[in-house]
C-alpha atoms as a PDB file:
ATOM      1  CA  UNK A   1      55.672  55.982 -90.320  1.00  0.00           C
ATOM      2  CA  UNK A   2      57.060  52.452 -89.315  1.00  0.00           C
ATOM      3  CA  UNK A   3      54.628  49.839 -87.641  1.00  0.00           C
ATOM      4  CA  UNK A   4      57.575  49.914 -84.833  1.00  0.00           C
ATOM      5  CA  UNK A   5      57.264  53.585 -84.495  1.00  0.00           C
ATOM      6  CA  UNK A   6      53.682  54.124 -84.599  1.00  0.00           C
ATOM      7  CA  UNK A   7      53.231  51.292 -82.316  1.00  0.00           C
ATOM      8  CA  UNK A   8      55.517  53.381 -79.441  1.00  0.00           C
ATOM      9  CA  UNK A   9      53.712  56.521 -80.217  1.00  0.00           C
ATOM     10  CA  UNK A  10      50.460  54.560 -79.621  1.00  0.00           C
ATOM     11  CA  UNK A  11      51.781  53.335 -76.681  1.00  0.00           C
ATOM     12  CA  UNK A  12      53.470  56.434 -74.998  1.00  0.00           C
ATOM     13  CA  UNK A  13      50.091  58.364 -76.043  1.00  0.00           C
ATOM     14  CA  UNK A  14      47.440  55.694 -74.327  1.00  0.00           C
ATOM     15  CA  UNK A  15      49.628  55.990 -71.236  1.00  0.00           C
ATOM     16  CA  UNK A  16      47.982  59.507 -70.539  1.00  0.00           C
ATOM     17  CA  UNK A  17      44.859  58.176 -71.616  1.00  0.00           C
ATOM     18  CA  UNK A  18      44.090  55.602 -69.281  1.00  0.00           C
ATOM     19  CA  UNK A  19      40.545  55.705 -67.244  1.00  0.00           C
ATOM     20  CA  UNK A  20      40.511  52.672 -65.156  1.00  0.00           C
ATOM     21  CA  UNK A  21      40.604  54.984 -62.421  1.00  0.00           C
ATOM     22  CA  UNK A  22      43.721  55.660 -59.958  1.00  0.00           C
ATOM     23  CA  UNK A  23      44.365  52.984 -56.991  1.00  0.00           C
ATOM     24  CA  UNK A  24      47.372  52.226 -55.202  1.00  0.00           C
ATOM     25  CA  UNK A  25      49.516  49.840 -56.953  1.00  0.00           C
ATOM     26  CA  UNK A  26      49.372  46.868 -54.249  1.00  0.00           C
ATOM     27  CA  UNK A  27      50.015  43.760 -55.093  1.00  0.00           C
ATOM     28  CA  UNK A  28      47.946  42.595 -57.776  1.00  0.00           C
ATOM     29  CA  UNK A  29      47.102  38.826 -58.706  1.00  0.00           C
ATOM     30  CA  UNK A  30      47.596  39.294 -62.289  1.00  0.00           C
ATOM     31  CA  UNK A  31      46.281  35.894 -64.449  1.00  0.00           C
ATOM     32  CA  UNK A  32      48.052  36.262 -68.449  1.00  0.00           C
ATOM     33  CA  UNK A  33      45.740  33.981 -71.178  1.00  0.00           C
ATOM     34  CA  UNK A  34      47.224  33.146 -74.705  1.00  0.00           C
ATOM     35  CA  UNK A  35      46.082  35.288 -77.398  1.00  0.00           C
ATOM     36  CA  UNK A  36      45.285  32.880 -80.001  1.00  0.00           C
ATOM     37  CA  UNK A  37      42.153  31.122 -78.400  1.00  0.00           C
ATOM     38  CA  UNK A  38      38.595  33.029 -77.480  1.00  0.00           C
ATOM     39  CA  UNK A  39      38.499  34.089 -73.857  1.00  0.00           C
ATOM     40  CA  UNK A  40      35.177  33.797 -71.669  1.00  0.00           C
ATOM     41  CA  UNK A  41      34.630  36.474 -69.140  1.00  0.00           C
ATOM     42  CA  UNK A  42      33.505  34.772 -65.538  1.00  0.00           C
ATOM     43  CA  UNK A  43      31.183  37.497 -64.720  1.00  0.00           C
ATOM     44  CA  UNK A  44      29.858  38.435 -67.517  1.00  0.00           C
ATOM     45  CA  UNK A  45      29.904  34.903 -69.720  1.00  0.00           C
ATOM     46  CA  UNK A  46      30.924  37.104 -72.999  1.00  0.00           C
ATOM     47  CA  UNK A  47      32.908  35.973 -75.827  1.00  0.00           C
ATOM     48  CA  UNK A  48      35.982  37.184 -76.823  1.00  0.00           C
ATOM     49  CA  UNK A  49      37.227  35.830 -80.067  1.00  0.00           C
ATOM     50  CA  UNK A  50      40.998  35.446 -80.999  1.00  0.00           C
ATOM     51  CA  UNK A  51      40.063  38.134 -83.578  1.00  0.00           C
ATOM     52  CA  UNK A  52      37.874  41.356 -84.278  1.00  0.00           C
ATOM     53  CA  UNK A  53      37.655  43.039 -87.839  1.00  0.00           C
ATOM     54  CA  UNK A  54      41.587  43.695 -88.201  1.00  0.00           C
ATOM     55  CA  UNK A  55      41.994  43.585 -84.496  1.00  0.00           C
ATOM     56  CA  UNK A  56      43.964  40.180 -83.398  1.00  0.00           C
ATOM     57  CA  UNK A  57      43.683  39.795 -79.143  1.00  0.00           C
ATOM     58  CA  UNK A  58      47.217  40.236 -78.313  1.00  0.00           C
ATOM     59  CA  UNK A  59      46.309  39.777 -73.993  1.00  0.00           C
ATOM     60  CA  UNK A  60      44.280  38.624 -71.331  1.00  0.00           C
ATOM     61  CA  UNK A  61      44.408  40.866 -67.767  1.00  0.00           C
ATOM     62  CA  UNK A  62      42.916  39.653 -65.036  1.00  0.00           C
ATOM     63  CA  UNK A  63      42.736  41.358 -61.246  1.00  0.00           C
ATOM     64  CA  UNK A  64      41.463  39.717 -58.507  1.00  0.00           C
ATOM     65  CA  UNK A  65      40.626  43.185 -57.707  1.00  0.00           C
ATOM     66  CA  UNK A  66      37.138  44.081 -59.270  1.00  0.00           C
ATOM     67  CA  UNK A  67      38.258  47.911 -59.944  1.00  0.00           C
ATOM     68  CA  UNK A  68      41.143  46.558 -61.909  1.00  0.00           C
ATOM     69  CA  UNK A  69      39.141  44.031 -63.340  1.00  0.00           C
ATOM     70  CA  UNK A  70      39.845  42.233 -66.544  1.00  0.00           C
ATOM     71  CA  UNK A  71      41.477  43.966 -69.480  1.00  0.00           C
ATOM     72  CA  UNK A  72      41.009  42.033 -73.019  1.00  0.00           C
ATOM     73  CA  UNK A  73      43.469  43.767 -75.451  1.00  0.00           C
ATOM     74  CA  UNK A  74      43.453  43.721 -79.230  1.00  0.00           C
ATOM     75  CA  UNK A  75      46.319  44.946 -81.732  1.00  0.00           C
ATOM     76  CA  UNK A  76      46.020  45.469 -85.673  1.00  0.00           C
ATOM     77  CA  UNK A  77      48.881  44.940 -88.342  1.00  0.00           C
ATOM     78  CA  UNK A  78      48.840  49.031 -88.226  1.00  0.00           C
ATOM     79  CA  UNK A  79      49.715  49.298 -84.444  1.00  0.00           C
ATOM     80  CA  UNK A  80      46.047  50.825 -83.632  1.00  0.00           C
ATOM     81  CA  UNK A  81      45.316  49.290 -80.224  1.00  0.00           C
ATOM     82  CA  UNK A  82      41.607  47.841 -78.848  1.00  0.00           C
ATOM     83  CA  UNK A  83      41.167  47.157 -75.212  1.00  0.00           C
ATOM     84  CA  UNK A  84      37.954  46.123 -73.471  1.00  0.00           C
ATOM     85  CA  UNK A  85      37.893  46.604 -69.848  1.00  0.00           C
ATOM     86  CA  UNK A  86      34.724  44.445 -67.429  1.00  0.00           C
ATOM     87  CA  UNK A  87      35.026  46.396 -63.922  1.00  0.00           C
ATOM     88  CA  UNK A  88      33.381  47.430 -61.516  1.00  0.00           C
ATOM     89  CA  UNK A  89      33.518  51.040 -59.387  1.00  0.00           C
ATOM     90  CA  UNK A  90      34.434  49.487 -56.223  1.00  0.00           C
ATOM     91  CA  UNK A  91      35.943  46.050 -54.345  1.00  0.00           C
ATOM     92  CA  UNK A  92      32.744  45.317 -53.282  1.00  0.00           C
ATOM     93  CA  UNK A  93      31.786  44.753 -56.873  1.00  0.00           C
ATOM     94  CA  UNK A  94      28.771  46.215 -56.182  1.00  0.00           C
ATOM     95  CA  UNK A  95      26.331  46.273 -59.526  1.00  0.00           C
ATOM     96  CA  UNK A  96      26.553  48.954 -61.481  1.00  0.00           C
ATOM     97  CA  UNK A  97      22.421  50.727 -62.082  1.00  0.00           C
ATOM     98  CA  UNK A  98      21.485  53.123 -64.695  1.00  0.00           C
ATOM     99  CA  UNK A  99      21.807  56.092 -62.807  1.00  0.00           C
ATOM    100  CA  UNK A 100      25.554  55.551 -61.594  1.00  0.00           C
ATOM    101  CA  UNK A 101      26.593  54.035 -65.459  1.00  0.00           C
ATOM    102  CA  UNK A 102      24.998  57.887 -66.407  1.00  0.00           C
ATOM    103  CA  UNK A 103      27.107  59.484 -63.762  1.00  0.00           C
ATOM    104  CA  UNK A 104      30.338  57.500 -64.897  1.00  0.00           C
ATOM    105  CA  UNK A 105      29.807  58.527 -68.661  1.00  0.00           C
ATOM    106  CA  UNK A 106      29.535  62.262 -67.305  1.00  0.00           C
ATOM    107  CA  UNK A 107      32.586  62.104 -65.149  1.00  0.00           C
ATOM    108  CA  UNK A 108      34.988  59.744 -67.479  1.00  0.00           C
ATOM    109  CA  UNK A 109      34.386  62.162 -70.543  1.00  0.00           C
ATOM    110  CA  UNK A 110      35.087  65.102 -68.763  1.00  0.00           C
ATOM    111  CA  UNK A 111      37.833  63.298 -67.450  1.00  0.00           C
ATOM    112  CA  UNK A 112      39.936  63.034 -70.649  1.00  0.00           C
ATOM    113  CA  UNK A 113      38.655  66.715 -71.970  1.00  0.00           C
ATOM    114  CA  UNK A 114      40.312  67.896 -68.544  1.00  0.00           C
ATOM    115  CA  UNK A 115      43.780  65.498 -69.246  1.00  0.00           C
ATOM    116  CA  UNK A 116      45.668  69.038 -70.246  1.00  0.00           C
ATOM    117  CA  UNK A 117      45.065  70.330 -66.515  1.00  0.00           C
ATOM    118  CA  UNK A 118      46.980  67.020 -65.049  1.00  0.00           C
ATOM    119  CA  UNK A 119      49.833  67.715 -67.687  1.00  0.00           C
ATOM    120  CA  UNK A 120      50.795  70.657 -69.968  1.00  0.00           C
ATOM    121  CA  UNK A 121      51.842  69.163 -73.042  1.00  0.00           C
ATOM    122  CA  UNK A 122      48.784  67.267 -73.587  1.00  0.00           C
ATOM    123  CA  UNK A 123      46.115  68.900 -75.418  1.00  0.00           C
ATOM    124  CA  UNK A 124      42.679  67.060 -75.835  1.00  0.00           C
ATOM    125  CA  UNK A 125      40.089  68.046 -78.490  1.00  0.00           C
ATOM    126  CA  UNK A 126      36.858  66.568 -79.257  1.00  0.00           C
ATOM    127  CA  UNK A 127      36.185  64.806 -83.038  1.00  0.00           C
ATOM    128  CA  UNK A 128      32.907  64.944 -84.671  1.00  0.00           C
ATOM    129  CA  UNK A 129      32.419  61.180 -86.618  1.00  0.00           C
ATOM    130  CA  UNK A 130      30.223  62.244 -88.873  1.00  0.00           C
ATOM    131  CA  UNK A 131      27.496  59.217 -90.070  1.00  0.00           C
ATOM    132  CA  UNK A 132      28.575  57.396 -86.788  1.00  0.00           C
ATOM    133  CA  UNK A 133      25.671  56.341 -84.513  1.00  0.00           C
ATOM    134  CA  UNK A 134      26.895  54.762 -80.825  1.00  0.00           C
ATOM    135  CA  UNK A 135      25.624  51.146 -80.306  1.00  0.00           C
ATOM    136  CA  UNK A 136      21.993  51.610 -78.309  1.00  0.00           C
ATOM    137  CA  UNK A 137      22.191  52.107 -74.655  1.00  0.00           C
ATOM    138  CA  UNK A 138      26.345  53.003 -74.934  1.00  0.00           C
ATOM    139  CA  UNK A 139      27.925  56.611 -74.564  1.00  0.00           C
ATOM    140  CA  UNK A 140      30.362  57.110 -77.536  1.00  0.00           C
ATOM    141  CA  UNK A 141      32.647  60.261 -77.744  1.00  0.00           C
ATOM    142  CA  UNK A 142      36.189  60.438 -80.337  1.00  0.00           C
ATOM    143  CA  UNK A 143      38.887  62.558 -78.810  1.00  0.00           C
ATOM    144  CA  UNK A 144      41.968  63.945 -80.564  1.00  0.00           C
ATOM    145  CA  UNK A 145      44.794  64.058 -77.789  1.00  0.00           C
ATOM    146  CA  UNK A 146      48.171  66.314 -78.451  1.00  0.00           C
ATOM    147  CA  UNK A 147      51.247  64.903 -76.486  1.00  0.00           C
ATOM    148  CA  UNK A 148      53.541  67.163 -77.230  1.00  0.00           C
ATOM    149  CA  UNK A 149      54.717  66.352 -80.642  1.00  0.00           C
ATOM    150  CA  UNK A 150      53.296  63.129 -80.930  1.00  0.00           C
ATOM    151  CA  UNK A 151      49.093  63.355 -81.972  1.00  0.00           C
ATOM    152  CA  UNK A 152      46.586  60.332 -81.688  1.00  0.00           C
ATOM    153  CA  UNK A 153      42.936  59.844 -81.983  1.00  0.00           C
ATOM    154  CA  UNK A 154      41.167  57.799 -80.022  1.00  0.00           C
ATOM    155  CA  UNK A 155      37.514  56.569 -79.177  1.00  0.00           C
ATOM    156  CA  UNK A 156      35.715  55.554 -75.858  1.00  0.00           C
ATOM    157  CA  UNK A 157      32.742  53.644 -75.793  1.00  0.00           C
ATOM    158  CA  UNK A 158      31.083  52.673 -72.474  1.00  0.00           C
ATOM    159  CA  UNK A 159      27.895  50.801 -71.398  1.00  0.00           C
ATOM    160  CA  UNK A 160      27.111  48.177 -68.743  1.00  0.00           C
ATOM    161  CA  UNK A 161      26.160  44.961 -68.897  1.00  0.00           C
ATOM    162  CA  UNK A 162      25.100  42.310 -65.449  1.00  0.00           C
ATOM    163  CA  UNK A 163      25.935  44.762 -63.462  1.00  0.00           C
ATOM    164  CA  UNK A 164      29.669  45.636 -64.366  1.00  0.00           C
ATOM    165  CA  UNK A 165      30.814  48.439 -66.922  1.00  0.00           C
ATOM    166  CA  UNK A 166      32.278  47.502 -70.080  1.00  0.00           C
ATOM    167  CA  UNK A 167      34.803  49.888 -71.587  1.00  0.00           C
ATOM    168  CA  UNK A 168      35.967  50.192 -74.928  1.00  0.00           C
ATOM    169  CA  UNK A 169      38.779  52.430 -75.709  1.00  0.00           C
ATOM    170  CA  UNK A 170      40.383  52.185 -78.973  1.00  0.00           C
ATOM    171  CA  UNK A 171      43.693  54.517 -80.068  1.00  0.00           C
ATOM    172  CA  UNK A 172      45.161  54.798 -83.435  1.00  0.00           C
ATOM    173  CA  UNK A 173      47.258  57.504 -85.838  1.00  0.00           C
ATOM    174  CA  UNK A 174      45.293  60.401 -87.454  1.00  0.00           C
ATOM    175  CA  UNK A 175      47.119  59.384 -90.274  1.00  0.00           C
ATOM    176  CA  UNK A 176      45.468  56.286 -90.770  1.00  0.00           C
ATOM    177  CA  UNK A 177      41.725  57.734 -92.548  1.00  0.00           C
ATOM    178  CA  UNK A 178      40.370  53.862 -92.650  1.00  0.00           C
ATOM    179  CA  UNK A 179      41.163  53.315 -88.687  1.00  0.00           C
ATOM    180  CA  UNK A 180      38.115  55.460 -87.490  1.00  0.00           C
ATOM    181  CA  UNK A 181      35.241  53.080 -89.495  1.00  0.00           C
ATOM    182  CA  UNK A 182      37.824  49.722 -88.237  1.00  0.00           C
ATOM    183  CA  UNK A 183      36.939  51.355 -84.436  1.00  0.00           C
ATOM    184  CA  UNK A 184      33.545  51.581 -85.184  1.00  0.00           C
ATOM    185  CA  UNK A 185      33.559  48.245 -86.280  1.00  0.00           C
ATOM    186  CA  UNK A 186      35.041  46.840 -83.768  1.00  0.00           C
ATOM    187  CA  UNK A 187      32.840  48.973 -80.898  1.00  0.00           C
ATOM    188  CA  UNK A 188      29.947  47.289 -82.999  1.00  0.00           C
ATOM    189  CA  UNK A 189      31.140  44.043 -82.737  1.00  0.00           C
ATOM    190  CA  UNK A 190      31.266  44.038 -78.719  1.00  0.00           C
ATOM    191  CA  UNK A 191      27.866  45.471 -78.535  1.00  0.00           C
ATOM    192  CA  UNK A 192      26.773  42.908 -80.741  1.00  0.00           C
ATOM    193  CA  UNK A 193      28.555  40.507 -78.210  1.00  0.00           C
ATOM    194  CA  UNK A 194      26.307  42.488 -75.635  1.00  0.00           C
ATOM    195  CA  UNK A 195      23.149  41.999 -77.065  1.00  0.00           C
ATOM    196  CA  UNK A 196      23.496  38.618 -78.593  1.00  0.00           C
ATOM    197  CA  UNK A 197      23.536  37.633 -74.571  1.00  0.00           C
ATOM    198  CA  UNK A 198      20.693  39.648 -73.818  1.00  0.00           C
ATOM    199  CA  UNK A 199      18.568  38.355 -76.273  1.00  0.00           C
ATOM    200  CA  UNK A 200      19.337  34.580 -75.133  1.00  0.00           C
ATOM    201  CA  UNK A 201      19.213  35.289 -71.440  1.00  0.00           C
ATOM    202  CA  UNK A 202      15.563  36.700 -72.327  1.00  0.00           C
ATOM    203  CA  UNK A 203      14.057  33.694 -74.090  1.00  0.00           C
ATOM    204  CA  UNK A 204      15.280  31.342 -71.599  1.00  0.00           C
ATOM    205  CA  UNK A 205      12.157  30.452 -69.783  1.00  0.00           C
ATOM    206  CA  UNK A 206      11.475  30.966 -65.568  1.00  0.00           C
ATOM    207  CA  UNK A 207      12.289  28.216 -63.724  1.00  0.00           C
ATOM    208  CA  UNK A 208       8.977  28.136 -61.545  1.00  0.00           C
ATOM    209  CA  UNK A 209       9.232  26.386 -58.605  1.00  0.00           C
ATOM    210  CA  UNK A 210       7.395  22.926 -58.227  1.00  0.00           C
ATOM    211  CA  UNK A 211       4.002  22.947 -56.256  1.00  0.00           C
ATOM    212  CA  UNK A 212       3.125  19.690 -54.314  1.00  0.00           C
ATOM    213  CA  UNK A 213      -0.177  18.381 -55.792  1.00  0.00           C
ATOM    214  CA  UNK A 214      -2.190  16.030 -54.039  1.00  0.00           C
ATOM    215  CA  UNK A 215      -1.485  13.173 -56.832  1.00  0.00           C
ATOM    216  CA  UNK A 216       1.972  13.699 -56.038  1.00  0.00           C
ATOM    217  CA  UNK A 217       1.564  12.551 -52.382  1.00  0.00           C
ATOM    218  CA  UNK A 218      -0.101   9.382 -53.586  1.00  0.00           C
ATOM    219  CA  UNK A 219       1.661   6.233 -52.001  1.00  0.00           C
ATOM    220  CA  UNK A 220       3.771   8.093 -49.754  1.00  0.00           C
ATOM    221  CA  UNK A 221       4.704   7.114 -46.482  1.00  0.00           C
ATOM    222  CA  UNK A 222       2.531   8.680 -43.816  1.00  0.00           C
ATOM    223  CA  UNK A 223       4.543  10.420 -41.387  1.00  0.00           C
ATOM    224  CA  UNK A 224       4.625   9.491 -37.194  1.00  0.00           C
ATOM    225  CA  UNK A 225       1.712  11.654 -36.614  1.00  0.00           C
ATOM    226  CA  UNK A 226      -0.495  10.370 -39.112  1.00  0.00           C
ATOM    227  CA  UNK A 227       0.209   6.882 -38.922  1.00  0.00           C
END
């Protein structure tokens, strides 16, 4: 199969397998970034590099709306596809606990298992990666999706991070047996992303507010009611 080819089969297949959820298409303030330079998130201050593994960042999508969100999207020489999606679950942007990230895990997974009631012709089945162990603290799940006669595997991995969700869905031919450990790698890489902030924001010390002593009054200017 051509690079062209597979790329449009990639392409027409991750169409039916989108889960930013479904708003109204209103106008959207939509901000492009050039591929070949790293991209910092505002919210969430992570690093995207120009390149991941095989993956090279292709796009930068940016919404002023927080559902939307920003959509970082990476391409390989084989036409497998990487995006990373920051959003939140409504305008508000209101942060995302435990308990609801649990929910959405539940509720996006049995969102793409349920794709063939939406449409016929698609038929969803769920992969077993054998020897593959989901970043800590991240829901992981490999789907093979029927689209008619077009087939293409993909992988979702999800977890949150300061309060917004952080999406990973990767797509790529069956055909291609070393794309499934080049997802994994890349899935590994963002969570490494993940942690690497975690780990800083932890050893930065409190900030603990300053205490007037009575040595720092000394000389000071007595006010009108003690003079």
């Amino acid at each position: 199969m051509t690079h062209f080819l597979r790329t449009l089969l990639i392409g027409t297949t991750v169409g039916f397998f989108c889960l930013c959820g479904a708003l109204s298409a209103k106008a959207q303030d939509v901000f492009l970034r050039p591929a070949m330079e790293e991209f910092i998130d505002k919210d969430t201050r992570l690093v995207f590099p120009a390149q991941i593994d095989t993956f090279q960042k292709v796009r930068v999508r940016k919404n002023e709306n927080p559902v939307f969100g920003t959509v970082v999207r990476y391409e390989n020489e084989l036409g497998s596809c990487a995006d990373v999606y920051i959003y939140s679950l409504d305008t508000a942007a209101k942060p995302v606990l435990q308990e609801t990230f649990e929910k959405h895990c539940k509720e996006t997974d049995q969102g793409i298992m349920n794709l063939s009631a939406q449409n016929p012709k698609i038929k969803v089945e769920r992969l077993d990666a054998a020897g593959r162990e989901a970043p800590e603290g991240g829901f992981e799940s490999f789907y093979r999706i029927q689209n008619g006669s077009t087939q293409m595997d993909s992988v979702l991995y999800l977890t949150h991070y300061k309060g917004k969700l952080i999406k990973v869905r990767i797509s790529y031919s069956p055909e291609d047996n070393e794309e499934p450990g080049h997802a994994g790698l890349f899935i590994d890489a963002v969570a490494a992303m993940l942690n690497k902030e975690k780990a800083a924001s932890a050893k930065m010390p409190e900030v603990q507010p300053q205490q007037d002593k009575p040595e720092n009054n000394v000389g000071a200017p007595k006010s009108a009611t003690q003079a």
